[in-house]
C-alpha atoms as a PDB file:
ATOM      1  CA  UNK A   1     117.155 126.889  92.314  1.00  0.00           C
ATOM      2  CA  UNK A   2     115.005 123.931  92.080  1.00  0.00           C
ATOM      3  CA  UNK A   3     111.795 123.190  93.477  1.00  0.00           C
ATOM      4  CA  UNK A   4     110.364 120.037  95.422  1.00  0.00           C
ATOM      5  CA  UNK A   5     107.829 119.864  92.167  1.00  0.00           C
ATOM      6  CA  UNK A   6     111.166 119.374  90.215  1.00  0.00           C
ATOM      7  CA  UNK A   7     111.838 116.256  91.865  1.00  0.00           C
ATOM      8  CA  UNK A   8     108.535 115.021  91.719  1.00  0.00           C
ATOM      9  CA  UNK A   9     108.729 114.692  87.564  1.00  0.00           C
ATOM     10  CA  UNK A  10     109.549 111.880  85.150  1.00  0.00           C
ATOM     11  CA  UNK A  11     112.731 113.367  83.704  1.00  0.00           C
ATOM     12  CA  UNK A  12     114.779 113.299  87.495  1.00  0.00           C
ATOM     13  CA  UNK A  13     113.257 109.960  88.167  1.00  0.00           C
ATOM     14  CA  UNK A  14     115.138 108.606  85.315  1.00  0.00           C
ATOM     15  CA  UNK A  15     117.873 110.911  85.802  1.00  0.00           C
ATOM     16  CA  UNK A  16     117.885 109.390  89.502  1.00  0.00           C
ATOM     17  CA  UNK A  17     117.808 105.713  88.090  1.00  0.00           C
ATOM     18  CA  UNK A  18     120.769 106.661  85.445  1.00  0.00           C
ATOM     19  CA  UNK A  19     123.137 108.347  88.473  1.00  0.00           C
ATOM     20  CA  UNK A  20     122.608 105.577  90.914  1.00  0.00           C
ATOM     21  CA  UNK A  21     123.832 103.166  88.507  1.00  0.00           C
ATOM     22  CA  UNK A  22     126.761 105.316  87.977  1.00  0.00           C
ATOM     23  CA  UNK A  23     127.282 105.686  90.938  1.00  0.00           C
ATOM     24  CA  UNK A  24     127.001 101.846  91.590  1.00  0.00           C
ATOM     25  CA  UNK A  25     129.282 101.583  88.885  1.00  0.00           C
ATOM     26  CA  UNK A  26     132.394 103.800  90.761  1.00  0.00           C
ATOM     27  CA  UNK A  27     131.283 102.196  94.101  1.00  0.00           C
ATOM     28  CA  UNK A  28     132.900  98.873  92.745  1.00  0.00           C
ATOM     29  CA  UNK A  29     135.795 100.671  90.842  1.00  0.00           C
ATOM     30  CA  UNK A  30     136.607 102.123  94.459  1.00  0.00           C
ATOM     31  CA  UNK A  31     136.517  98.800  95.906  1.00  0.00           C
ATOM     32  CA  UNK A  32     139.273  97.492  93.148  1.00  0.00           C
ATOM     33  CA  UNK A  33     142.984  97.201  94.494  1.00  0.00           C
ATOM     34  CA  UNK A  34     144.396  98.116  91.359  1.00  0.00           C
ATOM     35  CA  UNK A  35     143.755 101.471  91.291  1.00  0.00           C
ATOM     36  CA  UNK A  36     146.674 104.107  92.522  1.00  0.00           C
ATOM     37  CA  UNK A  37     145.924 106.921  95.483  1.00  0.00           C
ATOM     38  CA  UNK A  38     145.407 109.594  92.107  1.00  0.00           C
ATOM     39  CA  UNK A  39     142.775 107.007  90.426  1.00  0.00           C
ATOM     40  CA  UNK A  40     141.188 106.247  93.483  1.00  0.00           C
ATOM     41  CA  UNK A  41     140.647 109.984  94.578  1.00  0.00           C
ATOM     42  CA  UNK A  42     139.020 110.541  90.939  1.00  0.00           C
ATOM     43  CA  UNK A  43     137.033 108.007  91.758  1.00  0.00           C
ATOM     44  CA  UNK A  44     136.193 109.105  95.167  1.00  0.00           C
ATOM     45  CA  UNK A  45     135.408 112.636  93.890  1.00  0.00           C
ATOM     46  CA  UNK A  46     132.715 111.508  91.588  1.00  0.00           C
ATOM     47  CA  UNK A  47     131.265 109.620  94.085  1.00  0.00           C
ATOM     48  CA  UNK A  48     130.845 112.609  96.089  1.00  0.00           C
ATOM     49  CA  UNK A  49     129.392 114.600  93.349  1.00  0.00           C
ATOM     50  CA  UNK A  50     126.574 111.992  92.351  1.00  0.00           C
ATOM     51  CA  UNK A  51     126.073 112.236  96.160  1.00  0.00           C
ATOM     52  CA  UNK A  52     125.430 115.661  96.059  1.00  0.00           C
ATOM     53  CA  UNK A  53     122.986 115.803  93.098  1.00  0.00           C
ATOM     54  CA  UNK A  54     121.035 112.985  94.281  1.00  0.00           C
ATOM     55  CA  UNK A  55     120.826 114.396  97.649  1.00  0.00           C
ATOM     56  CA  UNK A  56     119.028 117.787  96.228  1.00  0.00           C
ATOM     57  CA  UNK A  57     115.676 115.630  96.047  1.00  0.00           C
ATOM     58  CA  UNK A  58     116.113 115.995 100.066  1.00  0.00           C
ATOM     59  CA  UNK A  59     117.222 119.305 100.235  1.00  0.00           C
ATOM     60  CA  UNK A  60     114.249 120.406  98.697  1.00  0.00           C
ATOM     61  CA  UNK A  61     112.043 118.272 100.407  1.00  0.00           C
ATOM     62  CA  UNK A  62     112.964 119.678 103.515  1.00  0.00           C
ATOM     63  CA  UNK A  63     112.354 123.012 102.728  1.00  0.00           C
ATOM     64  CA  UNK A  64     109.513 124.349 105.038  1.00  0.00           C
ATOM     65  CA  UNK A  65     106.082 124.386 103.522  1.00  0.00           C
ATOM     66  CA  UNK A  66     104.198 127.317 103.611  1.00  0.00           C
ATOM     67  CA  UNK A  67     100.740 126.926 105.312  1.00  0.00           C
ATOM     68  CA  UNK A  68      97.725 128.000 102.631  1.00  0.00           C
ATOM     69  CA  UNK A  69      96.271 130.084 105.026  1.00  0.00           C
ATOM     70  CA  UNK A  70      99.052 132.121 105.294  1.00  0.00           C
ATOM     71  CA  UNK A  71      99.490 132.570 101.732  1.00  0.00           C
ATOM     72  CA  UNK A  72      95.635 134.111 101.682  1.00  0.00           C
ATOM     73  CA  UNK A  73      96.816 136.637 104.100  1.00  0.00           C
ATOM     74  CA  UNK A  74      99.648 137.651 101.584  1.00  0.00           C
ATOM     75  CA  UNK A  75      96.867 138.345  98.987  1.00  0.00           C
ATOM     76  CA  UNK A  76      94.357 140.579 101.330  1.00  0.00           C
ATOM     77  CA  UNK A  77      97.654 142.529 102.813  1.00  0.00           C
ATOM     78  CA  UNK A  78      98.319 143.157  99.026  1.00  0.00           C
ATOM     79  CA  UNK A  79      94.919 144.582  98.714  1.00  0.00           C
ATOM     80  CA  UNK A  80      95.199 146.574 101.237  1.00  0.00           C
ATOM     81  CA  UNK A  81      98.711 148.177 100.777  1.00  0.00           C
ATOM     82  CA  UNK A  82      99.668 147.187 104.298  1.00  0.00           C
ATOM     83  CA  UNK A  83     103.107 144.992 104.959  1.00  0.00           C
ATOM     84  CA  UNK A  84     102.898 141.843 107.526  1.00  0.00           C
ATOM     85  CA  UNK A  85     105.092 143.549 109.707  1.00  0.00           C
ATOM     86  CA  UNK A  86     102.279 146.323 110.510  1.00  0.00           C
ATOM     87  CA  UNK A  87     100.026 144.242 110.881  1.00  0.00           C
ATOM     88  CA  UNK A  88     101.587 142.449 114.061  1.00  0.00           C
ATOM     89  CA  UNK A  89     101.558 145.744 115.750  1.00  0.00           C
END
């Protein structure tokens, strides 16, 4: 799974740039009347799935941060040998 650090790096930024001019690209193809229903749902597919990789950036963003404090307490319960669970008792 990626990370919001992967989407933060030089390589997706120019993957980004690359699949939003594809997708520009299919965006117009769509928008042709020359195209038949099987074409046109090809190109509607792809669409989608440029879509969905783009959209991971988001995904990830959106995951919840974890608060630095808490991840001290991780380290001391570690030392310790207790669980977070026995400690909220």
């Amino acid at each position: 799974m990626l990370k919001a650090e992967d989407f933060r790096s030089q390589t997706w930024k120019r993957l980004t740039q690359t699949l939003e001019h594809r997708l520009q690209e299919l965006r117009e193809l769509n928008d042709s009347p020359s195209f038949g229903t099987e074409k046109t749902a090809l190109i509607r597919g792809g669409i989608s799935e440029l879509k969905r990789i783009l959209s991971l950036a988001e995904q990830a963003s959106l995951s919840k941060a974890v608060d630095p404090d808490e991840l001290a307490g991780v380290d001391q319960l570690a030392v310790t040998g207790l669980h977070r669970s026995e400690t909220t008792n």
